[in-house]
Protein backbone atom coordinates (compact mmCIF):
# COMPACT_ATOMS: atom_id res chain seq x y z
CA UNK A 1 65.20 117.69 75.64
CA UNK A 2 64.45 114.50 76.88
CA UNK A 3 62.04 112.19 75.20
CA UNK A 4 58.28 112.73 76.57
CA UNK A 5 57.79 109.03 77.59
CA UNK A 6 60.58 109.72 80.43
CA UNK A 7 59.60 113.37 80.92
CA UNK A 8 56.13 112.11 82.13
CA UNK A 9 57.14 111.00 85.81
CA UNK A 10 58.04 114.94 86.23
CA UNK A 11 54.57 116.32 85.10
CA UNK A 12 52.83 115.30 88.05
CA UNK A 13 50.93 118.41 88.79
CA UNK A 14 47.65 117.41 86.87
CA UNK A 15 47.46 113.62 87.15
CA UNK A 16 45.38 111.80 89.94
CA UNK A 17 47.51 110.39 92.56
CA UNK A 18 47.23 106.66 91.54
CA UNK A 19 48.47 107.18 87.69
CA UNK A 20 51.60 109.73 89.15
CA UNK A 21 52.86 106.89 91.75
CA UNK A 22 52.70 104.65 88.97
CA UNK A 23 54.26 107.21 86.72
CA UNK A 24 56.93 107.37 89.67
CA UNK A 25 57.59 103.50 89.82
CA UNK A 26 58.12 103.11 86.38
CA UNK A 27 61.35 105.15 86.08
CA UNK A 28 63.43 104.31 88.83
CA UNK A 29 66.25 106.78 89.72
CA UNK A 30 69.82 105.02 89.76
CA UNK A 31 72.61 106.36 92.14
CA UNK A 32 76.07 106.85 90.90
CA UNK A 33 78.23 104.65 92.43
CA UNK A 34 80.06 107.65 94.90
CA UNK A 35 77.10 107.69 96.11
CA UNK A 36 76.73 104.12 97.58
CA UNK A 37 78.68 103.29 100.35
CA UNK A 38 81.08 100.29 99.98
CA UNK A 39 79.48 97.79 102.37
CA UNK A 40 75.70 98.91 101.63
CA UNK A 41 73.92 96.24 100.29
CA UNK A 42 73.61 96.42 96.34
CA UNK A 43 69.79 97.16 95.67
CA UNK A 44 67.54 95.44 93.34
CA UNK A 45 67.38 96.49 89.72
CA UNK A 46 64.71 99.38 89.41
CA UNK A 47 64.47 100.45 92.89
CA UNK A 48 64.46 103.72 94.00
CA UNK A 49 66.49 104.73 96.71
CA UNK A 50 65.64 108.24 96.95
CA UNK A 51 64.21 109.56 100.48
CA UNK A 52 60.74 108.96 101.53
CA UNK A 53 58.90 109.49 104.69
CA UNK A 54 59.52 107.05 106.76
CA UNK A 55 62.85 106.04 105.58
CA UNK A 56 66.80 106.62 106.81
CA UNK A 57 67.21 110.40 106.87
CA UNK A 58 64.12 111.99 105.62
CA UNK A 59 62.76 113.05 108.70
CA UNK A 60 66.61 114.69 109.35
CA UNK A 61 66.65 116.54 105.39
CA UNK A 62 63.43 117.52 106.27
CA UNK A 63 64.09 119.20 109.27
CA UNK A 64 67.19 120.68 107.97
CA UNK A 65 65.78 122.49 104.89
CA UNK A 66 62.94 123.23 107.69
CA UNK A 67 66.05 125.75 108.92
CA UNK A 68 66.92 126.89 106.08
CA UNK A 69 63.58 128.10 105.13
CA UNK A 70 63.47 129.97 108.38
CA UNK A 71 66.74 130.65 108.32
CA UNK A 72 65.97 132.68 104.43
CA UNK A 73 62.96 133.86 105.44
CA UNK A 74 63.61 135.77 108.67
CA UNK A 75 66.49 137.40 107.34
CA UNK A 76 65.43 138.24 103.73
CA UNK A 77 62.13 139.92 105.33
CA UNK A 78 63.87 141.51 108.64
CA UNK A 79 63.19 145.20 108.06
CA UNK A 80 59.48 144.60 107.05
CA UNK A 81 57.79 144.52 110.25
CA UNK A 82 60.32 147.26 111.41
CA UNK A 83 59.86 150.18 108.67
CA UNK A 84 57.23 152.48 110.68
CA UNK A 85 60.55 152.91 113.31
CA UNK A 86 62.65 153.01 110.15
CA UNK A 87 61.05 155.90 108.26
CA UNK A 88 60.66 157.92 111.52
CA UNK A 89 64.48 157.14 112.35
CA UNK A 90 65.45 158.40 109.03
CA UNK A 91 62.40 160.82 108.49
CA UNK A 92 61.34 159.34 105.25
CA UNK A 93 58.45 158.14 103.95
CA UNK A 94 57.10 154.38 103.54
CA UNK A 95 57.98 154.50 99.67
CA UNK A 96 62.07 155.13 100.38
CA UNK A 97 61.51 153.15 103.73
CA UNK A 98 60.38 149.78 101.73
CA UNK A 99 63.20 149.87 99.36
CA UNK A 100 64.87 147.95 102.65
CA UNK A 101 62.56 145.62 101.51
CA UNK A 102 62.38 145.32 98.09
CA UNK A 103 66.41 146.15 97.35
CA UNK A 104 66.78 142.56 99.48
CA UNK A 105 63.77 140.99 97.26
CA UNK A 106 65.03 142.13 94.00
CA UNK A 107 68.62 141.44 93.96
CA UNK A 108 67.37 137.57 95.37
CA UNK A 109 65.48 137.81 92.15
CA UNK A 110 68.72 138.90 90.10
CA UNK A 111 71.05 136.27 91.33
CA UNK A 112 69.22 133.29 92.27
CA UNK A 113 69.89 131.82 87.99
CA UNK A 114 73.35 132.33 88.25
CA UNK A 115 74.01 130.87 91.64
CA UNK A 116 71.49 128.39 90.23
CA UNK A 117 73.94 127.31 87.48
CA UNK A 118 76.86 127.49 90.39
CA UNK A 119 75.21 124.58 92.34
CA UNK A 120 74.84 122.36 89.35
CA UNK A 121 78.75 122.55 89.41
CA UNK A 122 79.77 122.45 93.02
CA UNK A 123 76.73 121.05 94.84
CA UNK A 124 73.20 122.05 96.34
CA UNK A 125 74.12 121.16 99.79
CA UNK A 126 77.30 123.42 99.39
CA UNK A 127 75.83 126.27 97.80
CA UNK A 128 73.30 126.47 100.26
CA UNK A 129 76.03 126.60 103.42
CA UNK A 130 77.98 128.97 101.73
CA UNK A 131 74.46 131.57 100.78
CA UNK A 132 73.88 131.32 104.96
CA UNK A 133 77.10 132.27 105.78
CA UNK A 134 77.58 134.93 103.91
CA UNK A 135 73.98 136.56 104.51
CA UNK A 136 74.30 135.99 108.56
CA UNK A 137 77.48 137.62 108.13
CA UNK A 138 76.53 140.50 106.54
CA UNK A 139 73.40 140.74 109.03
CA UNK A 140 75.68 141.45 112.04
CA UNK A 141 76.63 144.49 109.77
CA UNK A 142 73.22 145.73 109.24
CA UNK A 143 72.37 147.15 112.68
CA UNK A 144 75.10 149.79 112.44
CA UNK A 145 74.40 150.99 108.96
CA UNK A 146 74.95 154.79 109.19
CA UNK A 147 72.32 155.95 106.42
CA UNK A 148 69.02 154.56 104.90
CA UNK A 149 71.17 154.56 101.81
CA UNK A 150 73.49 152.22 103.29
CA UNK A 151 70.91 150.41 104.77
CA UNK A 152 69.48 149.86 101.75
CA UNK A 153 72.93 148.86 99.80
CA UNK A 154 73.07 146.00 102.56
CA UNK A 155 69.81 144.65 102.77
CA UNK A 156 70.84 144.33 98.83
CA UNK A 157 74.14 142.16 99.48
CA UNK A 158 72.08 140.30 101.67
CA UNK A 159 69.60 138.89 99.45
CA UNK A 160 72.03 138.55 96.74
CA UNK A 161 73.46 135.98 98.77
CA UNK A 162 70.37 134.77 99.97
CA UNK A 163 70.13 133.49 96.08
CA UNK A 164 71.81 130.68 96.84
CA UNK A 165 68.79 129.05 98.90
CA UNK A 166 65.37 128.33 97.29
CA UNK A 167 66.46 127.13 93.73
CA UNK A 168 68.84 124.93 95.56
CA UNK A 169 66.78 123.68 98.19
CA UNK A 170 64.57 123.04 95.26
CA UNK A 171 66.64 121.17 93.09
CA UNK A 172 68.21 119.24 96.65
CA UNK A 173 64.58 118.09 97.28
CA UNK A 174 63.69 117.09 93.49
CA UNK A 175 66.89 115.31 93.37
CA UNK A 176 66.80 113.41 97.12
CA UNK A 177 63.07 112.84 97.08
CA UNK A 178 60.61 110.33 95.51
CA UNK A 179 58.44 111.72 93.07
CA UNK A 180 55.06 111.31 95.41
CA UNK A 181 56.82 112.90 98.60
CA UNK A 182 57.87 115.72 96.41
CA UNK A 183 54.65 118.23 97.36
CA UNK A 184 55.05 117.47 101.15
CA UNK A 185 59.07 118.05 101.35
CA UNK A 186 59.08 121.56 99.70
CA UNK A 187 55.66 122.31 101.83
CA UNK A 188 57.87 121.39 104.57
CA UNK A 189 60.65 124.20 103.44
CA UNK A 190 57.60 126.62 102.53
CA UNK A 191 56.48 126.13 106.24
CA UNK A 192 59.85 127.03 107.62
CA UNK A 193 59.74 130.16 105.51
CA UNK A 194 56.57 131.23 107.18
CA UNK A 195 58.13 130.34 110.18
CA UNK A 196 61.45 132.65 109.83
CA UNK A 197 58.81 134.99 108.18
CA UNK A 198 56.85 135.09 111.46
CA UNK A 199 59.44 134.86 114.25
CA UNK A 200 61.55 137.10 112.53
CA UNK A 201 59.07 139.76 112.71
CA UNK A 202 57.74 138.86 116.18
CA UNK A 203 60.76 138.95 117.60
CA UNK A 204 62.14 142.03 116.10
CA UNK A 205 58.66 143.86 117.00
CA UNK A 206 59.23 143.22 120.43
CA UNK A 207 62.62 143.94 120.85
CA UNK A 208 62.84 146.90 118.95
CA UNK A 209 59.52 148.38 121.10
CA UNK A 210 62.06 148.48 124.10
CA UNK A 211 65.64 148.84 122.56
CA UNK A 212 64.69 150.16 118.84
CA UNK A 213 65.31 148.53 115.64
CA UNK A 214 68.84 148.36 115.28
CA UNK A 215 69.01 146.23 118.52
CA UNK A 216 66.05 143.77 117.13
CA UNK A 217 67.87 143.73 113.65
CA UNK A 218 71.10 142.28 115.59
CA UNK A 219 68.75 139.52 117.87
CA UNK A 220 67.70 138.33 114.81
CA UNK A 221 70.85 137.92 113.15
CA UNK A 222 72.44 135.65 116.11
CA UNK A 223 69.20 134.12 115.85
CA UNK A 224 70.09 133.18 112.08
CA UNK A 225 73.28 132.30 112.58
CA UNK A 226 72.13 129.32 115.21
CA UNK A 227 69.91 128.47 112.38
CA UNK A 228 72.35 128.13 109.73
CA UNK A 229 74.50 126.24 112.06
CA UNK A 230 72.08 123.54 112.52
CA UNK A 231 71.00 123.47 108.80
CA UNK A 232 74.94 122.33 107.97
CA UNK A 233 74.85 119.92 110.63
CA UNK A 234 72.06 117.56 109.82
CA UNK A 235 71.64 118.19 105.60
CA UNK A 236 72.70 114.93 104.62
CA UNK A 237 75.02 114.57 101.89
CA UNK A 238 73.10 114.34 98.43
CA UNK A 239 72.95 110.46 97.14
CA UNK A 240 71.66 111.44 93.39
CA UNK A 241 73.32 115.01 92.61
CA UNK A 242 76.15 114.52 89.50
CA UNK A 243 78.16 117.30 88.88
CA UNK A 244 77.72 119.20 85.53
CA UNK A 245 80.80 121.67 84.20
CA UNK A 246 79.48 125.22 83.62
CA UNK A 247 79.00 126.42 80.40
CA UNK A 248 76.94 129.72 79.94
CA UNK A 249 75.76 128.71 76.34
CA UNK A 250 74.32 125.43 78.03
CA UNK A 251 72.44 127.39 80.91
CA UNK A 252 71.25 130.06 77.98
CA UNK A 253 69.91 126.42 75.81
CA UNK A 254 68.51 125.42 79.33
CA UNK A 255 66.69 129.21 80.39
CA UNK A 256 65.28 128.88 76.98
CA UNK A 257 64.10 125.31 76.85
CA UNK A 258 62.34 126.21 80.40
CA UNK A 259 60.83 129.35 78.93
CA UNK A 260 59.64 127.78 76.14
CA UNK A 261 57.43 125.50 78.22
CA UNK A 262 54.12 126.98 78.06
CA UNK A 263 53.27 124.98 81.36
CA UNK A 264 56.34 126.79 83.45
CA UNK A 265 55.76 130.14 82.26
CA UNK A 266 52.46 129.58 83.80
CA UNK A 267 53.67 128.61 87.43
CA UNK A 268 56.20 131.30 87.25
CA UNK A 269 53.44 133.92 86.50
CA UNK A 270 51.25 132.75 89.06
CA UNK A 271 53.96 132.62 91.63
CA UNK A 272 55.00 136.15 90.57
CA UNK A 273 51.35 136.97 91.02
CA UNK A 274 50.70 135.48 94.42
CA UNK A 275 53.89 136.93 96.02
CA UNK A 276 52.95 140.68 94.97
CA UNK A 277 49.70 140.35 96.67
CA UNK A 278 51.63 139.01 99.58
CA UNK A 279 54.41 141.78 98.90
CA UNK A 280 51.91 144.60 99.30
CA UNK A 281 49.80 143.56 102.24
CA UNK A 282 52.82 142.90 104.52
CA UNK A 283 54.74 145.90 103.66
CA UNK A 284 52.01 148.35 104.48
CA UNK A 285 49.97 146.44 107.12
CA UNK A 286 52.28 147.96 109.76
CA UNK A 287 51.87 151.43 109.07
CA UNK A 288 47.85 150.85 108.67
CA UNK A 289 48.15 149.08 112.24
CA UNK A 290 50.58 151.76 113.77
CA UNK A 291 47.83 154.64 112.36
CA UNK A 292 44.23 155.57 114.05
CA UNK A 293 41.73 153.97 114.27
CA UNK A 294 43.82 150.98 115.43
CA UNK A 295 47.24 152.81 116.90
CA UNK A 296 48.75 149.75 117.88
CA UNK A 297 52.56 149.45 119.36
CA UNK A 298 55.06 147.85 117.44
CA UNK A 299 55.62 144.90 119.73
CA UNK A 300 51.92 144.11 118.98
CA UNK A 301 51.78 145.11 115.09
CA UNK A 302 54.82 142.17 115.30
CA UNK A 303 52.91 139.71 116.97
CA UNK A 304 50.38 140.05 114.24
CA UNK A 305 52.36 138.42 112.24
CA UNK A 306 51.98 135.10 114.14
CA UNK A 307 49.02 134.28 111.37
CA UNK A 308 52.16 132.82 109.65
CA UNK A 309 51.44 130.11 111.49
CA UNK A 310 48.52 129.58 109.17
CA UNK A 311 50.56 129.97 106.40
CA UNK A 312 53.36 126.74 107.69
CA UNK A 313 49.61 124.76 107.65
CA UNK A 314 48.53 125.29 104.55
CA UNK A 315 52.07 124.84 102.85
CA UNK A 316 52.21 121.81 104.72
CA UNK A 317 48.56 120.32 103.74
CA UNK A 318 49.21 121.16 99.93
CA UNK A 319 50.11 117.92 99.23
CA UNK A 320 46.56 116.10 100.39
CA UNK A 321 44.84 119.81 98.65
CA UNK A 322 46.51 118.09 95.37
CA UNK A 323 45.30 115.18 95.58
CA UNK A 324 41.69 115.62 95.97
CA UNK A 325 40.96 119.24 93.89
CA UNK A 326 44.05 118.72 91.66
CA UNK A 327 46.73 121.25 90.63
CA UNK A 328 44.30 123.56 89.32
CA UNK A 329 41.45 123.02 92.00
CA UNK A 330 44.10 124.13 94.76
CA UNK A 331 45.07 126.71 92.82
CA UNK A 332 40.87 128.01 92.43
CA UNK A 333 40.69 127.38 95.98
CA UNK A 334 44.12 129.05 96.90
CA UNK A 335 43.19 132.31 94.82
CA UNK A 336 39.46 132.32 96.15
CA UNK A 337 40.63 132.42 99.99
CA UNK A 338 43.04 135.56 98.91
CA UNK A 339 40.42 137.26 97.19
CA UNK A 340 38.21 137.18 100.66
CA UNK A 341 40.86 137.79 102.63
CA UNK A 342 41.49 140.95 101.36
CA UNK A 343 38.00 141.90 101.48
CA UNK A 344 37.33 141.36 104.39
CA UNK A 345 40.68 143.46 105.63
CA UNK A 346 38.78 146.21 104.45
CA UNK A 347 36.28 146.34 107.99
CA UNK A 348 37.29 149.01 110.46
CA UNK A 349 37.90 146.59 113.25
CA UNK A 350 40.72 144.70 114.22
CA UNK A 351 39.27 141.10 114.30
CA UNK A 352 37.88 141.42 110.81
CA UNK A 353 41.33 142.84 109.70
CA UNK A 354 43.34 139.82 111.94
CA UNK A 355 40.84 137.53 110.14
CA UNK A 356 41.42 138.68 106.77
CA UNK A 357 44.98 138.74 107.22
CA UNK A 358 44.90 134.86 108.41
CA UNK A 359 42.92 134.10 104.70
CA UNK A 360 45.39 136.19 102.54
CA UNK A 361 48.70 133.91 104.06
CA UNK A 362 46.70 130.89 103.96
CA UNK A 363 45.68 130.97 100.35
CA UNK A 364 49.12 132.25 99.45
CA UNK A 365 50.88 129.65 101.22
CA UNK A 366 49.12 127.18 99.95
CA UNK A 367 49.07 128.31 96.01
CA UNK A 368 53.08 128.84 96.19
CA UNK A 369 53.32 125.06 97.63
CA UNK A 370 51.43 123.83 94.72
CA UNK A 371 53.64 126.05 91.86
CA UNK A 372 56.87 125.66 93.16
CA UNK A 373 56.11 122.04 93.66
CA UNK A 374 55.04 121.80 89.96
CA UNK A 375 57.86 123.27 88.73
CA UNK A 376 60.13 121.19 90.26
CA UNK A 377 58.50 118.08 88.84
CA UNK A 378 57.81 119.55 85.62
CA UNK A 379 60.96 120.03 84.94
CA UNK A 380 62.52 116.80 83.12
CA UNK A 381 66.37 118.51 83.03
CA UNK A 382 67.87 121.84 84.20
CA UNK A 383 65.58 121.10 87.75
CA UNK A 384 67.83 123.85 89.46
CA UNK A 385 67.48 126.54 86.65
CA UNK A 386 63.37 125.48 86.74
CA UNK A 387 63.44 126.45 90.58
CA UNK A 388 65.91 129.42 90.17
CA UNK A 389 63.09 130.69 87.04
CA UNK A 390 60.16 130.51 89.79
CA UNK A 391 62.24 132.01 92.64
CA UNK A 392 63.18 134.98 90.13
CA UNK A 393 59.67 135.46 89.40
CA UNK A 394 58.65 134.84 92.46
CA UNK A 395 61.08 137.54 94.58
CA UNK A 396 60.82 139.73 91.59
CA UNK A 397 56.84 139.55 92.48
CA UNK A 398 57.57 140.62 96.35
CA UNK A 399 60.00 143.31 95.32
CA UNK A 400 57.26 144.35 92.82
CA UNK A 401 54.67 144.49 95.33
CA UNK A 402 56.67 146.10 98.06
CA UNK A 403 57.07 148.94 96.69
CA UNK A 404 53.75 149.34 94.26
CA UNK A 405 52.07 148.07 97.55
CA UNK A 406 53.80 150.87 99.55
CA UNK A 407 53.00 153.60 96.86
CA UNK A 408 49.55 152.46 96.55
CA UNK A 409 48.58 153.06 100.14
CA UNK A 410 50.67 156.29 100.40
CA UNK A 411 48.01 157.42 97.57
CA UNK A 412 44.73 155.69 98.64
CA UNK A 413 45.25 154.28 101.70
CA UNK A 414 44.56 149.87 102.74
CA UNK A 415 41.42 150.06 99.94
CA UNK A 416 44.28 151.25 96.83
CA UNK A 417 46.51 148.50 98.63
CA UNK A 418 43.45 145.71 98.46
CA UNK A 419 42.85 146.67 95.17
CA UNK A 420 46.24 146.26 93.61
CA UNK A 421 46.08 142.86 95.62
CA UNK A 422 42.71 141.78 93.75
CA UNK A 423 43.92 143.04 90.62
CA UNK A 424 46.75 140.32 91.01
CA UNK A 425 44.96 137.66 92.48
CA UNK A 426 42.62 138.17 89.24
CA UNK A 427 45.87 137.53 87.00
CA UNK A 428 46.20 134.03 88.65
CA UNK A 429 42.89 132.88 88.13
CA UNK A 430 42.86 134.44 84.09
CA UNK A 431 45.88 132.08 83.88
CA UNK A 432 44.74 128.98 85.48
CA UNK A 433 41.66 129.44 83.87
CA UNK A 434 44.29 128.98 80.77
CA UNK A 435 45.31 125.94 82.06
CA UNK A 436 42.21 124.04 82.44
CA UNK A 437 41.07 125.23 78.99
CA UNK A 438 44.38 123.63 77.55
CA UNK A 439 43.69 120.56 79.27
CA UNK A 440 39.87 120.25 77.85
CA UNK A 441 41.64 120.68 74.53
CA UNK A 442 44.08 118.02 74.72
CA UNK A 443 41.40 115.75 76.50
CA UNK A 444 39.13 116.44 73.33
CA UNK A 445 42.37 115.55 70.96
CA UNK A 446 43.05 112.01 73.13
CA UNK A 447 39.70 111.50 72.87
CA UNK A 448 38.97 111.90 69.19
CA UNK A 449 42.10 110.19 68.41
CA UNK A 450 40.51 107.03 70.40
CA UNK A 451 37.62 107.31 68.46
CA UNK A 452 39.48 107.57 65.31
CA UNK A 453 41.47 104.30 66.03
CA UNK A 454 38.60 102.29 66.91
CA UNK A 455 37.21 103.11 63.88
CA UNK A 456 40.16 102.88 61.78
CA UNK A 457 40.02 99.00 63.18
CA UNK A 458 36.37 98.11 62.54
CA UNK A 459 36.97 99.62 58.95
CA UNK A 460 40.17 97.35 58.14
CA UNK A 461 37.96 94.24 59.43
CA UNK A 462 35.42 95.14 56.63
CA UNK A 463 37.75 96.04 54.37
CA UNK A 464 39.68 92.47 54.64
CA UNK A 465 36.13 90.77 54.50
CA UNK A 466 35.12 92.74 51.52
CA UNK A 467 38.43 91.73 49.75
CA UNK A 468 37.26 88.27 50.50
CA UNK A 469 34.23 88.52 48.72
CA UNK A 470 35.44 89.63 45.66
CA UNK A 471 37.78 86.95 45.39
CA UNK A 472 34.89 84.71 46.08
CA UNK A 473 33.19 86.36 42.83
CA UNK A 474 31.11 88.66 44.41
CA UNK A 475 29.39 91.44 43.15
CA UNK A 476 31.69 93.76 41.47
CA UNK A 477 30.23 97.23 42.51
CA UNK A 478 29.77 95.36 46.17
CA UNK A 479 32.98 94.21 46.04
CA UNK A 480 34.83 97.63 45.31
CA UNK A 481 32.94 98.99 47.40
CA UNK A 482 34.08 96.98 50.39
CA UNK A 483 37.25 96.62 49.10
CA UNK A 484 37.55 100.92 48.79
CA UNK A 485 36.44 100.72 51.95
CA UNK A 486 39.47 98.66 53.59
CA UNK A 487 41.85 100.27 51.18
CA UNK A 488 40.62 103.59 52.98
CA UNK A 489 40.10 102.09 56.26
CA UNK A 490 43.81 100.27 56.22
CA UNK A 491 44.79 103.70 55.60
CA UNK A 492 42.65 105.36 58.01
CA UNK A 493 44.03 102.76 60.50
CA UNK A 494 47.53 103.05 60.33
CA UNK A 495 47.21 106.80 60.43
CA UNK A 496 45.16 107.18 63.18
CA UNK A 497 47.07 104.29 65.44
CA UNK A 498 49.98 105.74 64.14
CA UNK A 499 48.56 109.68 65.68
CA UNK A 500 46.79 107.46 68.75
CA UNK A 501 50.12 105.78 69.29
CA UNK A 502 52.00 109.08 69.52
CA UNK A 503 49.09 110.78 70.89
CA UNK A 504 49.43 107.79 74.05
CA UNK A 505 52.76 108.62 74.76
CA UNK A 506 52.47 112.27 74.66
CA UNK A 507 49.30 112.34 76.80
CA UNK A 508 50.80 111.52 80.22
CA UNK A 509 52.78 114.95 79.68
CA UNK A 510 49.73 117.01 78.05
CA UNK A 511 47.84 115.57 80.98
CA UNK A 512 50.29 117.16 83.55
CA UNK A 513 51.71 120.31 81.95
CA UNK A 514 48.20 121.87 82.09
């Protein structure tokens, strides 16, 4: 593990804005020399030439891992809006129909370590080609699966090879990105997911209202493969990645180091949490849409998913929610507008439900910005295997509440489906909650140990007067007194500077991690 004093610049999550840029300019990050062109100008000692708005190439990475967001997310999510036409094609119910859904979730979850560990050794940029190609190729397959079986077996492949994205993007952006752009670069992916997640729905709604879902599950897959085009041709070649050999004991010491972090396993909980309350609601929303009282058609339920929109906002304005609430004030805030989202989903009306629906992707939007973000800067080695840790949790979260979400309503209708989503959104306040009572601890330790020092000093400067005294002939019981006294102090002193001096360099991190 790397010592704490250099870990600090990564725990940005709960430090104000002015102490993490200063955090950031104190370690500079130093480009290998492959990386530097041979007639680029040699830069000054301690700068750092990773991206940052406004400089050469960020707006073009940007936009890039913009299409690979939408890229992921249109494809890994393709069947959702479409599983009303699915379960009536294949006469099952929505339980067997969302395994579409959560076979594609869950194997993401399963493979995104290992191809994780892959991209340490042959490159995020490459990794993430190679993912797109294979899933756009395998969703030109999908529209003539001849079984829900096979379906299903697909839709697994698919997000198996999906893997290959988030923890990469991830660990691309970490890597390519100044420390105080971080939040606003991976909102920027997390708003292209809500984009693929919206148009890739929308789209497939529409077109599979006049030509059925097979037909809208092949649009969207020439659709993706435009996508992943462009994505190749702008990503700019990493500056700062270094290749690492691969060596399964070191990614089990590295799985372990990030697991032992009491600070991760928080973000990966919450972003588990979050993404089964997103799970449920989006797998069953169609089939409450497509039912009376509402008996919308399924170019409409498709549009509804346009409240996406919301969701590339609120990803996007994490960042400035960060800096003024804090990591665990956006996170409050984040949970809070779920929580009344889904109550209000519960009117009979549409508009209530349309409104509730924009509150439940805005709040979880924003609350995966802010974890995934926190991971990534958390994480002072292993940044891929960080990301690929959330991303497991995170799909394993959606697969999760898929298909609870699905079984829920087939038992108790939108209220069991709300409920389950509360329940969750209860589990990420409990654990933030956590968090902040960490941090009042560790604020209480700094601040005792301060205390502690300044009194360790004021007793040495006695205890070096009183030693004076007694040299001067002073009175004897005065004089051991005062002299005990410094004896204790002097100890007292270098104890406590010794603890304050530790207790300094440790407290950027404690600071951050909770």
């Amino acid at each position: 593990m790397p010592a704490a004093s250099t870990g600090a610049v990564a725990r940005f999550a709960g430090s104000t804005p002015a102490s993490a840029d200063a955090a950031a300019s104190s370690v500079p990050a130093v480009p290998s020399p492959a990386s530097t062109a041979p007639d680029a100008p040699v830069p000054p000692v301690g700068e750092d030439r990773r991206r940052a708005p406004g400089a050469p190439g960020f707006r073009r990475m940007s936009f890039a891992l913009f299409l690979a967001g939408v890229a992921t997310f249109a494809l890994l999510y393709s069947t959702q809006a479409l599983l009303p036409l699915i379960s009536a094609d294949f006469a099952v119910g929505a339980g067997d129909a969302s395994w579409t859904v959560s076979a594609a979730t869950g194997a993401l979850a399963l493979f995104v370590l290992p191809l994780s560990a892959l991209s340490e050794r042959f490159g995020r940029r490459t990794l993430m080609t190679v993912s797109l190609a294979v899933a756009v190729a395998v969703s030109l397959l999908i529209p003539f699966a001849p079984s829900l079986e096979a379906l299903i077996a697909l839709r697994a492949v698919q997000g198996a090879a999906l893997a290959g994205v988030p923890a990469s993007a991830m660990a691309y952006l970490a890597e390519e990105v100044r420390p105080r752009a971080l939040v606003a670069a991976i909102g920027l992916f997390v708003a292209g997911n809500s984009i693929g997640g919206m148009s890739g729905r929308v789209v497939t709604g529409w077109v599979a209202q006049e030509w059925g879902w097979r037909v809208a599950l092949g649009v969207l897959g020439l659709l993706a493969v435009v996508s992943a085009a462009a994505f190749r041709a702008l990503v700019p070649a990493p500056r700062h990645f270094t290749p690492a050999p691969l060596s399964p004991r070191a990614l089990g010491r590295t799985v372990r180091d990030h697991l032992a972090d009491p600070l991760l396993r928080r973000l990966y909980a919450i972003g588990a949490l979050f993404m089964t309350v997103f799970g449920a609601v989006y797998t069953v929303i169609g089939y409450r849409l497509t039912e009376a009282p509402f008996s919308l058609p399924q170019g409409v339920v498709g549009s509804i998913f346009l409240v996406y929109l919301v969701g590339t906002v609120s990803s996007a304005a994490a960042g400035r929610l960060v800096a003024r609430l804090g990591r665990r004030g956006t996170l409050y805030l984040a949970g809070g507008t779920t929580s009344a989202g889904l109550l209000l989903s519960l009117a009979g009306s549409l508009i209530p439900v349309l409104a509730g629906l924009v509150l439940i992707t805005a709040g979880f939007f924003a609350g995966h910005a802010v974890a995934s973000a926190a991971v990534s800067r958390t994480a002072t080695h292993g940044r891929a295997q960080a990301s690929a840790l959330y991303q497991s949790a995170y799909y394993l979260g959606s697969s999760a509440g898929s298909t609870l979400g699905a079984l829920a309503f087939h038992a108790g209708g939108w209220a069991a489906a709300v409920a389950l989503g509360l329940l969750a959104v209860t589990g990420v306040v409990a654990i933030t909650l956590l968090g902040t009572r960490a941090a009042r601890v560790e604020q209480r330790v700094r601040r005792d140990a301060a205390v502690a020092r300044g009194g360790a000093v004021r007793g040495a400067v006695r205890g070096g007067s009183g030693q004076g005294g007694v040299s001067q002939g002073g009175s004897g019981l005065d004089g051991s007194d005062r002299s005990g006294s410094g004896r204790s102090g002097s100890g007292r002193s270098r104890s406590a500077v010794g603890g304050s001096v530790r207790a300094g360099r440790a407290a950027p991190v404690m600071a951050a991690r909770h």
